[in-house]
Protein backbone atom coordinates (compact mmCIF):
# COMPACT_ATOMS: atom_id res chain seq x y z
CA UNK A 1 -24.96 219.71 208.94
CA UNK A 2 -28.50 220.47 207.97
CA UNK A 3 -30.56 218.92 205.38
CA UNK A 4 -30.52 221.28 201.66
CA UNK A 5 -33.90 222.38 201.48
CA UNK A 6 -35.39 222.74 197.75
CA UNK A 7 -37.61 224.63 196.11
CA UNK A 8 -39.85 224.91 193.02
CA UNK A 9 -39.66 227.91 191.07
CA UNK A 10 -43.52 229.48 190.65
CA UNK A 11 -42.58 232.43 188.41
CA UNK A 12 -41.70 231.95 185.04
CA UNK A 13 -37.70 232.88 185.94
CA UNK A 14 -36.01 233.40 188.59
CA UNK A 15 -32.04 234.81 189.06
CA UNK A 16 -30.20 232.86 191.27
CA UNK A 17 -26.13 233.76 192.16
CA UNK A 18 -23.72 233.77 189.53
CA UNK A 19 -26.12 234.77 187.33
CA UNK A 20 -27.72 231.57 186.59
CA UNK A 21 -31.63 231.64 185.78
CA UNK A 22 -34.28 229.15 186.61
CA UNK A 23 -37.13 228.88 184.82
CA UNK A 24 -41.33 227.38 185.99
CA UNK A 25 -41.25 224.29 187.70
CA UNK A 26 -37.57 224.01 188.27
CA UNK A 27 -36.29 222.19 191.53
CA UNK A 28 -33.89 224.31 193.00
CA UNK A 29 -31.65 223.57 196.03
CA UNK A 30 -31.16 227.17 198.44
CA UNK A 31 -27.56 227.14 197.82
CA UNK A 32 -28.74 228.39 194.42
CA UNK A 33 -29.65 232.13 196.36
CA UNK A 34 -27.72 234.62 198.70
CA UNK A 35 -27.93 233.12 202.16
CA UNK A 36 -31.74 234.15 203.41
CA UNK A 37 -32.74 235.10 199.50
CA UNK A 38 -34.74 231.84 198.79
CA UNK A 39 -36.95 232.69 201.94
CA UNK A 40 -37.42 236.16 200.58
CA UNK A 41 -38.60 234.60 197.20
CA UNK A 42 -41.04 232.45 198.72
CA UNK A 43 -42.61 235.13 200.85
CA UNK A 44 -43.21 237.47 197.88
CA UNK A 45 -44.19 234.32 195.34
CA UNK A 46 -41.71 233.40 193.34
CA UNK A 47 -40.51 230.16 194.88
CA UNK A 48 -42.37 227.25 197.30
CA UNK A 49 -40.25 225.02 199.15
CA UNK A 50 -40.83 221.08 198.37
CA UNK A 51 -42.49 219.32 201.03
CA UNK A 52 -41.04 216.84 202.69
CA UNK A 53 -43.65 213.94 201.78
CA UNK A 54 -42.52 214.42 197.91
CA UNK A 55 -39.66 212.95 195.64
CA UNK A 56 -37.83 214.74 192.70
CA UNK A 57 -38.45 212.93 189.58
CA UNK A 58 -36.58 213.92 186.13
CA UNK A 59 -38.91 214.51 183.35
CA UNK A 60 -38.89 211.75 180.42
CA UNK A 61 -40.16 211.70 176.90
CA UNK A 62 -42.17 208.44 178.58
CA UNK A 63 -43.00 210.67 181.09
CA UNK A 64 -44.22 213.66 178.68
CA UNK A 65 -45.58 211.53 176.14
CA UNK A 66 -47.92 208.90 178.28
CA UNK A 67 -49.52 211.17 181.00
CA UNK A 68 -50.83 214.24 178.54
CA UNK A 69 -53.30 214.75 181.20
CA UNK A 70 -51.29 215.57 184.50
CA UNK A 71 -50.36 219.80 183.48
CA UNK A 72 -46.83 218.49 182.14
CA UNK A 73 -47.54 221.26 179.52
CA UNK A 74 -44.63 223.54 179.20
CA UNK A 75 -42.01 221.43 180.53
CA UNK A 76 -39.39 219.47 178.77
CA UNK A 77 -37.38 216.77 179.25
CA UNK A 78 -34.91 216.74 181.70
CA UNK A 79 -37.43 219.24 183.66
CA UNK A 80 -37.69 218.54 187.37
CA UNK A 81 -40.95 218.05 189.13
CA UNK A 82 -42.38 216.81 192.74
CA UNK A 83 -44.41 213.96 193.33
CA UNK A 84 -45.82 212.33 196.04
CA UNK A 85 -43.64 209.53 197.06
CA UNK A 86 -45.30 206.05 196.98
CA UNK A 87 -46.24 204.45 199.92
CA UNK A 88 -43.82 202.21 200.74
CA UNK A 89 -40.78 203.21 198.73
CA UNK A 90 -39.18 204.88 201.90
CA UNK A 91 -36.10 203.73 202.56
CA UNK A 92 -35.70 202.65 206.60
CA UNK A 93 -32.55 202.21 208.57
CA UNK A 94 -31.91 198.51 209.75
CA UNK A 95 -30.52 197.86 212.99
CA UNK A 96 -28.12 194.71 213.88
């Protein structure tokens, strides 16, 4: 089975299936869209996929209230955003 790619919504909203909206910034897994509608959104603007080198964090009111500085403006708690994963952090497989 292949690995969920996500994306980050770029437009202010975005209608997935079921009739579920996603709103600037949101992390979004492709499942969300018709099969082959997620690469459609990203073509025209609307979406970017999450780069592999990045980690989903949940937005905090630590988070929103001690970094005024990094463009957290207009998201809320419980907002999604990519990061760049810390050096080191990676998990690795152990062999026996």
């Amino acid at each position: 089975m292949s690995k969920q790619r996500k994306f980050r919504v770029k437009a202010l909203s975005v209608a997935g299936m079921s009739n579920r909206i996603f709103h600037l910034n949101n992390i979004v897994n492709e499942d969300a869209f018709e099969e082959g509608h997620a690469d459609i959104l990203v073509k025209d603007g609307f979406l970017e996929e999450c780069k592999e080198d990045t980690e989903t964090i949940k937005l905090t009111e630590d988070n929103l209230n001690e970094n005024p500085d990094l463009g957290l403006q207009g998201l809320k708690v419980g907002d999604e955003i990519q990061i760049p994963k810390q050096k080191g952090t990676e998990k690795k497989a152990t062999s026996k």
